[in-house]
C-alpha atoms as a PDB file:
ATOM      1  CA  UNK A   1      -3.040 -11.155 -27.187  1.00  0.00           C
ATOM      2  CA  UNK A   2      -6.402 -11.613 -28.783  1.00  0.00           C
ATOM      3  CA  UNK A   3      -9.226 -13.324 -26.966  1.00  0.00           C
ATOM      4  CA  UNK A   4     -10.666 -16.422 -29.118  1.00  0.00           C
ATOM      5  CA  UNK A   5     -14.325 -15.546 -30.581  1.00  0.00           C
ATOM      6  CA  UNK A   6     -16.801 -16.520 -27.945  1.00  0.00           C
ATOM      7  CA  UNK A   7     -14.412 -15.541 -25.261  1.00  0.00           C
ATOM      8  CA  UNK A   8     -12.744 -19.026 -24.254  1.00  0.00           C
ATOM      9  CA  UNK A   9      -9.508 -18.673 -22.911  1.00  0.00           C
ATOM     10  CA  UNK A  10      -7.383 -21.826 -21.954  1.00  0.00           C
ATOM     11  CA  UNK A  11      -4.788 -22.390 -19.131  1.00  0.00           C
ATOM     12  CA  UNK A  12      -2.109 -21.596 -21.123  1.00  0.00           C
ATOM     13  CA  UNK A  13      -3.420 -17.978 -22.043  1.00  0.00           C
ATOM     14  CA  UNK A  14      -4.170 -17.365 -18.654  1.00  0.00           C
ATOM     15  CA  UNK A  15      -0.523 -17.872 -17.888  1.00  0.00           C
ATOM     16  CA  UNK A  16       0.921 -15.993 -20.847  1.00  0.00           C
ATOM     17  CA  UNK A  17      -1.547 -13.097 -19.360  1.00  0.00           C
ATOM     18  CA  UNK A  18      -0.251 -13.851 -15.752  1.00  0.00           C
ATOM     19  CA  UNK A  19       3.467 -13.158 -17.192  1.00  0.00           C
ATOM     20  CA  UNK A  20       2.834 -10.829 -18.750  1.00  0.00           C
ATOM     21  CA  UNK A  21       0.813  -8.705 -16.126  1.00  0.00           C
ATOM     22  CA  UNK A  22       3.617  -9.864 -13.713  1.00  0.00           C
ATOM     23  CA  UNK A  23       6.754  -8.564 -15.543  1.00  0.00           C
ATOM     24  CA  UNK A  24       4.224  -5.057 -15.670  1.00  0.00           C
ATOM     25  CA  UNK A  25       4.347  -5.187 -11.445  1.00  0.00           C
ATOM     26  CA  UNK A  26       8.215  -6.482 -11.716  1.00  0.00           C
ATOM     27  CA  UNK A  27       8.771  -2.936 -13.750  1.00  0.00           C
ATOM     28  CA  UNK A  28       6.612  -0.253 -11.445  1.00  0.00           C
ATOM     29  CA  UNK A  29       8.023  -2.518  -8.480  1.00  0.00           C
ATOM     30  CA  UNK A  30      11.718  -1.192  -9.987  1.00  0.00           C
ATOM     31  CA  UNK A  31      10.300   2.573 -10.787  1.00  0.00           C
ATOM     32  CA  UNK A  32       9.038   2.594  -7.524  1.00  0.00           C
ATOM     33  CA  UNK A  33      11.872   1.777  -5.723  1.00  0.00           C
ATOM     34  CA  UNK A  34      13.569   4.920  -7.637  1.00  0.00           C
ATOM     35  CA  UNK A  35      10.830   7.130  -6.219  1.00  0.00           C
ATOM     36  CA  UNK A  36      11.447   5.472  -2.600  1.00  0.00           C
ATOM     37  CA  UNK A  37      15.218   6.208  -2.584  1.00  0.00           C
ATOM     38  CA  UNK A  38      14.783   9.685  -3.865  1.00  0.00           C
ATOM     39  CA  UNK A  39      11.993   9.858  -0.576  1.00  0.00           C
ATOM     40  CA  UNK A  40      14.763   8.556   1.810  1.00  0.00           C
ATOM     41  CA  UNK A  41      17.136  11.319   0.588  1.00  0.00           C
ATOM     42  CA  UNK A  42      13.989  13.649   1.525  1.00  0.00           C
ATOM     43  CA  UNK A  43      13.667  12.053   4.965  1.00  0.00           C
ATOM     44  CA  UNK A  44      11.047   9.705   4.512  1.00  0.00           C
ATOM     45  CA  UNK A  45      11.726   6.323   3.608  1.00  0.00           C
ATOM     46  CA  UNK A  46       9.084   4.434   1.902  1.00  0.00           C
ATOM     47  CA  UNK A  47       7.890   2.133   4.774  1.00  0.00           C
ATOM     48  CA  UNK A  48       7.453   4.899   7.382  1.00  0.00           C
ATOM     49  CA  UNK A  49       5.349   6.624   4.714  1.00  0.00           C
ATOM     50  CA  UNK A  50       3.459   3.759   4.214  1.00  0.00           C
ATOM     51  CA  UNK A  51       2.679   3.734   8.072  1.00  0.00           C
ATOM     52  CA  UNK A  52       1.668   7.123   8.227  1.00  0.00           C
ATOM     53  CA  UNK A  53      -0.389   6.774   4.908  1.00  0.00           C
ATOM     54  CA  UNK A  54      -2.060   3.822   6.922  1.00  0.00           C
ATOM     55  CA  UNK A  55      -2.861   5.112  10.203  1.00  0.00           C
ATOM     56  CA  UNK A  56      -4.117   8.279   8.441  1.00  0.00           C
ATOM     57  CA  UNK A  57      -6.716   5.765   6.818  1.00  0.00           C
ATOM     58  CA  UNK A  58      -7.606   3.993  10.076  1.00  0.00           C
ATOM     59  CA  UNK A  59      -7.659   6.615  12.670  1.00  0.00           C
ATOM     60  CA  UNK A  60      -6.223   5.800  15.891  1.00  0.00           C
ATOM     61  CA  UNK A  61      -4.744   2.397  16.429  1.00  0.00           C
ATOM     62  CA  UNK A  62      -2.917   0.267  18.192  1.00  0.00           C
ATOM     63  CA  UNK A  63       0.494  -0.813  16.829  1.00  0.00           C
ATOM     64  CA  UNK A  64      -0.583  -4.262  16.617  1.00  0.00           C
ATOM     65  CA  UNK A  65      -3.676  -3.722  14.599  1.00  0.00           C
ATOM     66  CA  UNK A  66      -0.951  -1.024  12.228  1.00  0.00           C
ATOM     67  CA  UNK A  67       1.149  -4.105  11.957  1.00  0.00           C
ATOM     68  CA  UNK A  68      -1.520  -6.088  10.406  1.00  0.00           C
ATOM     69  CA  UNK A  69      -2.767  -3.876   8.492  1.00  0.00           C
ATOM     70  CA  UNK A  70       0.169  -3.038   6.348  1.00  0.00           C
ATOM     71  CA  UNK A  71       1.253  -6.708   6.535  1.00  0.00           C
ATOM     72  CA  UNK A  72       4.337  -6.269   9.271  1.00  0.00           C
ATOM     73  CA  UNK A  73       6.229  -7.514  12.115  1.00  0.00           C
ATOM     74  CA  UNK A  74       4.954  -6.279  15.120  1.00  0.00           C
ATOM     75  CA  UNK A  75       8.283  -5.465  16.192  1.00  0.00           C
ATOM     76  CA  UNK A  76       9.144  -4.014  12.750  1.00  0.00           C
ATOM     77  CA  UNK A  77       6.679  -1.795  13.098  1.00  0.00           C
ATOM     78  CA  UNK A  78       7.003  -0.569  16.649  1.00  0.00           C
ATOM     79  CA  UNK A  79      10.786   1.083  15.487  1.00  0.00           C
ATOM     80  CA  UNK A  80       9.584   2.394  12.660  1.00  0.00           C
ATOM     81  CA  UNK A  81       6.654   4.357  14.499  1.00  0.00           C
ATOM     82  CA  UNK A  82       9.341   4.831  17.602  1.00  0.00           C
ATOM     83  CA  UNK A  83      11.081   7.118  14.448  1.00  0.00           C
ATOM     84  CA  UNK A  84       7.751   9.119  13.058  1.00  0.00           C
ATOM     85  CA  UNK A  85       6.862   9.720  16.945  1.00  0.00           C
ATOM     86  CA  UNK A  86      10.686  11.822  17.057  1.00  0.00           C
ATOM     87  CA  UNK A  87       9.637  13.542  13.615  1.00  0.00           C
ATOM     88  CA  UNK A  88       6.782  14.684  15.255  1.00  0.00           C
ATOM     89  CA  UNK A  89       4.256  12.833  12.439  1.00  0.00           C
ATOM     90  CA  UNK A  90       2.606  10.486  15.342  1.00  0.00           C
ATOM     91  CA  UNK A  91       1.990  10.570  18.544  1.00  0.00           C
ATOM     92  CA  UNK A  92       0.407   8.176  21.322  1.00  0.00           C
ATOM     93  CA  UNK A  93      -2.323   8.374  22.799  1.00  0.00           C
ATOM     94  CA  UNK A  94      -4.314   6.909  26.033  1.00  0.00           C
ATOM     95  CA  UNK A  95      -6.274   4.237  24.094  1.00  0.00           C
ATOM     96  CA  UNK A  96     -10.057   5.017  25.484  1.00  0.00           C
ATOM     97  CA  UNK A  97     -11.117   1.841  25.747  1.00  0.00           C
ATOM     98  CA  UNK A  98      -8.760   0.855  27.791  1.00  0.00           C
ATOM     99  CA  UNK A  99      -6.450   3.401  29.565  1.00  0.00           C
ATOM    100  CA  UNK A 100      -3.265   0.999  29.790  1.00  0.00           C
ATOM    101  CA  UNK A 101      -2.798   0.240  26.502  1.00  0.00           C
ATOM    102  CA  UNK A 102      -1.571   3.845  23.966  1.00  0.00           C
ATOM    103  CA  UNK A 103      -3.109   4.152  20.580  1.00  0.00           C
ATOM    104  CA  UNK A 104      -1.075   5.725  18.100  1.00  0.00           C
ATOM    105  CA  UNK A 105      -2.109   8.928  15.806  1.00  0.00           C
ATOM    106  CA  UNK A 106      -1.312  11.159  13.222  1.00  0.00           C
ATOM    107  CA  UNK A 107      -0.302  14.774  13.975  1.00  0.00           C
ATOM    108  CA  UNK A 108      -0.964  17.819  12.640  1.00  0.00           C
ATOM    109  CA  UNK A 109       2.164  17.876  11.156  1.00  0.00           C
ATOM    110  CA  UNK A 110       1.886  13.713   9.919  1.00  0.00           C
ATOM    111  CA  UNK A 111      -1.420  14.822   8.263  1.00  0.00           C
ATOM    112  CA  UNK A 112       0.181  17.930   6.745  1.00  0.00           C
ATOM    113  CA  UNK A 113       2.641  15.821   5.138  1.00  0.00           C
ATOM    114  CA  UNK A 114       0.671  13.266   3.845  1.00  0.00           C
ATOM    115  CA  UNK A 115      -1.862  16.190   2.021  1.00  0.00           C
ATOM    116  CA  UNK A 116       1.088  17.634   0.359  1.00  0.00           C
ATOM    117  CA  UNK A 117       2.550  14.391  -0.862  1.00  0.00           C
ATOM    118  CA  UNK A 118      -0.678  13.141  -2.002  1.00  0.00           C
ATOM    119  CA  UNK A 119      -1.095  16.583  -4.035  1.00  0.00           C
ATOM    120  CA  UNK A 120       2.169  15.914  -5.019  1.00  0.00           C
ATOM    121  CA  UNK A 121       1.313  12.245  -6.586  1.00  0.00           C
ATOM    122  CA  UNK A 122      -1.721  14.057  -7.883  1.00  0.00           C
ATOM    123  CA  UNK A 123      -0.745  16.475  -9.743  1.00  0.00           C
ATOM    124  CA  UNK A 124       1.771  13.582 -11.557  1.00  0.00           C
ATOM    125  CA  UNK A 125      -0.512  11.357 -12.188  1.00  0.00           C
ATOM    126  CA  UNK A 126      -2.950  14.377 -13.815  1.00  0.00           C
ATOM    127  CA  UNK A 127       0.210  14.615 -16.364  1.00  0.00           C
ATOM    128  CA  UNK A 128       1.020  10.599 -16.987  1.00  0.00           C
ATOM    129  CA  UNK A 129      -3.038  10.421 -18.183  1.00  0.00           C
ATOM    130  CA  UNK A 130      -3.209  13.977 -19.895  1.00  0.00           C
ATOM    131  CA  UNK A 131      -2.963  12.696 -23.258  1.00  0.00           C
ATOM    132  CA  UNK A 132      -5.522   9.327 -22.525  1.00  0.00           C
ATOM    133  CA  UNK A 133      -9.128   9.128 -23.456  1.00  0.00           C
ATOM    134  CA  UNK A 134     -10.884  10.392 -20.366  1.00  0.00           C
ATOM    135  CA  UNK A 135     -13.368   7.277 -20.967  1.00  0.00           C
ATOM    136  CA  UNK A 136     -10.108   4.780 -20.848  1.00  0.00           C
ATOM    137  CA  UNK A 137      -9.056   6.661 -17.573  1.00  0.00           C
ATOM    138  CA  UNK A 138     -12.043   5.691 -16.059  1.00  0.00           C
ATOM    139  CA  UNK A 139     -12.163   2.228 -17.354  1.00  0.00           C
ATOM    140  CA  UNK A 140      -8.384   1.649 -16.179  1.00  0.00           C
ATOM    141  CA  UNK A 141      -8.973   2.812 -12.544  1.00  0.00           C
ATOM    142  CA  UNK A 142     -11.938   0.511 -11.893  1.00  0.00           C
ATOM    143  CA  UNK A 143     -10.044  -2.466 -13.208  1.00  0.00           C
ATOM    144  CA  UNK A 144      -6.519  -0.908 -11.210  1.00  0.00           C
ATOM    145  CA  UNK A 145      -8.855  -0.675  -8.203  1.00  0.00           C
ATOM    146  CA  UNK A 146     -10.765  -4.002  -8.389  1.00  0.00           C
ATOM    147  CA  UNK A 147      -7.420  -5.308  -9.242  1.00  0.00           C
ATOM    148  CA  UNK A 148      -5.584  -3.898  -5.896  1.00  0.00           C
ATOM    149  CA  UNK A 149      -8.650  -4.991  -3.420  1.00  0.00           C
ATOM    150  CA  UNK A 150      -8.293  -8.873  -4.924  1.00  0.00           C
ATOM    151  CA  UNK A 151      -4.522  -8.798  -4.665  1.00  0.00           C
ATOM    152  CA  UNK A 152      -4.641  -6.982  -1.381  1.00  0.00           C
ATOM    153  CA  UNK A 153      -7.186  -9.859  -0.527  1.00  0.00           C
ATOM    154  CA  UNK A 154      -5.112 -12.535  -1.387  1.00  0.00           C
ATOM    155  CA  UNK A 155      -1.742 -10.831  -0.134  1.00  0.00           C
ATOM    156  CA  UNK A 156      -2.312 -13.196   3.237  1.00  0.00           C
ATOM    157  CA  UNK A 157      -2.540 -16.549   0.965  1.00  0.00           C
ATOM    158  CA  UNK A 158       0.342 -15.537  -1.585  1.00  0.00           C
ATOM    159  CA  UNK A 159       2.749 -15.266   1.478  1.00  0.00           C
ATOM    160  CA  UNK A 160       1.963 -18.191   3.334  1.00  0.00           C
ATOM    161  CA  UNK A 161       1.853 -20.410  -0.718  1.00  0.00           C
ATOM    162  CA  UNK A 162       5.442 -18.989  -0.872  1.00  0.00           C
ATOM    163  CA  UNK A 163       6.573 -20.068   2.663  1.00  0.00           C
ATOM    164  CA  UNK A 164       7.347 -16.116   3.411  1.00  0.00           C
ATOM    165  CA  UNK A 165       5.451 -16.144   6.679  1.00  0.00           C
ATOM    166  CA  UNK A 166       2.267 -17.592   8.307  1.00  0.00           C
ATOM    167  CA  UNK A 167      -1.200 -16.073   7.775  1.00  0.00           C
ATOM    168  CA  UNK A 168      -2.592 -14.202  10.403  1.00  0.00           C
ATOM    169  CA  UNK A 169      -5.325 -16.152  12.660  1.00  0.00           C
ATOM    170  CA  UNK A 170      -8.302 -14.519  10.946  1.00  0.00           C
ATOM    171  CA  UNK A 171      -6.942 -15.718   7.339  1.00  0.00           C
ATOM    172  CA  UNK A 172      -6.827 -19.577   7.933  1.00  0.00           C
END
């Protein structure tokens, strides 16, 4: 699609640039879904990774503040961190602030895992953009990144538009 001169774009090219960025998310959504099964087979599935990924990020935290953070059920959450405690890939702790309530942290082991399969992703991702300009590598990952913070922003609103769940109290 080519931009009119002057750069005025219409409703109807915003939509034809909506579809077609959302059929590009409907296809990684499908070839990452391949890479999730083949992590279940490895003993991982893709949602405890994503916990593990996420506390590593935040530090010590409560489950509840976990749960919101990766956009869960409470109680969805608490079995799936029940089953990376058992691995051995978090552990709880006393929270210090207030010694009857646990925080939960990575291990050794959860943070040994998470370096290898981000040098993992790494080194793939150094091959998919070997043959790219290293000027249009740049230029994509700013616009991928400011991209993922507005989407990640609006995550919240998109469920609630779609009747898949109720924001949380601080989104209203």
């Amino acid at each position: 699609m080519v931009l009119p001169v002057g750069g005025e774009v219409s409703v109807e090219d915003d939509l034809v640039v909506a579809d077609r960025l959302g059929t590009a998310l409907v296809r990684m959504n499908r070839m990452h879904a391949c890479v999730s099964s083949h992590m279940s087979k490895s003993g991982m599935d893709k949602a405890s990774f994503v916990l593990l990924a996420t506390l590593s990020r935040l530090g010590p935290a409560r489950s509840s503040a976990l749960a919101e953070a990766v956009f869960s059920d409470p109680s969805t959450v608490s079995r799936q961190v029940a089953t990376l405690v058992k691995q051995g890939l978090v552990e709880r702790r006393a929270d210090p602030e207030d010694g009857r309530a646990s925080v939960l942290a990575v291990t050794d082991a959860g943070g040994r895992l998470l370096d290898e399969r981000r040098r993992q992703r790494n080194q793939a991702l150094v091959r998919l953009f070997a043959d790219w300009e290293p000027q249009d590598r740049l230029r994509f990952i700013e616009y991928f990144e400011r991209f993922v913070g507005d989407y990640e922003m609006a995550l919240p609103h998109f469920i609630a538009e779609s009747g898949l769940g109720p924001r949380s109290e601080g989104e209203k």
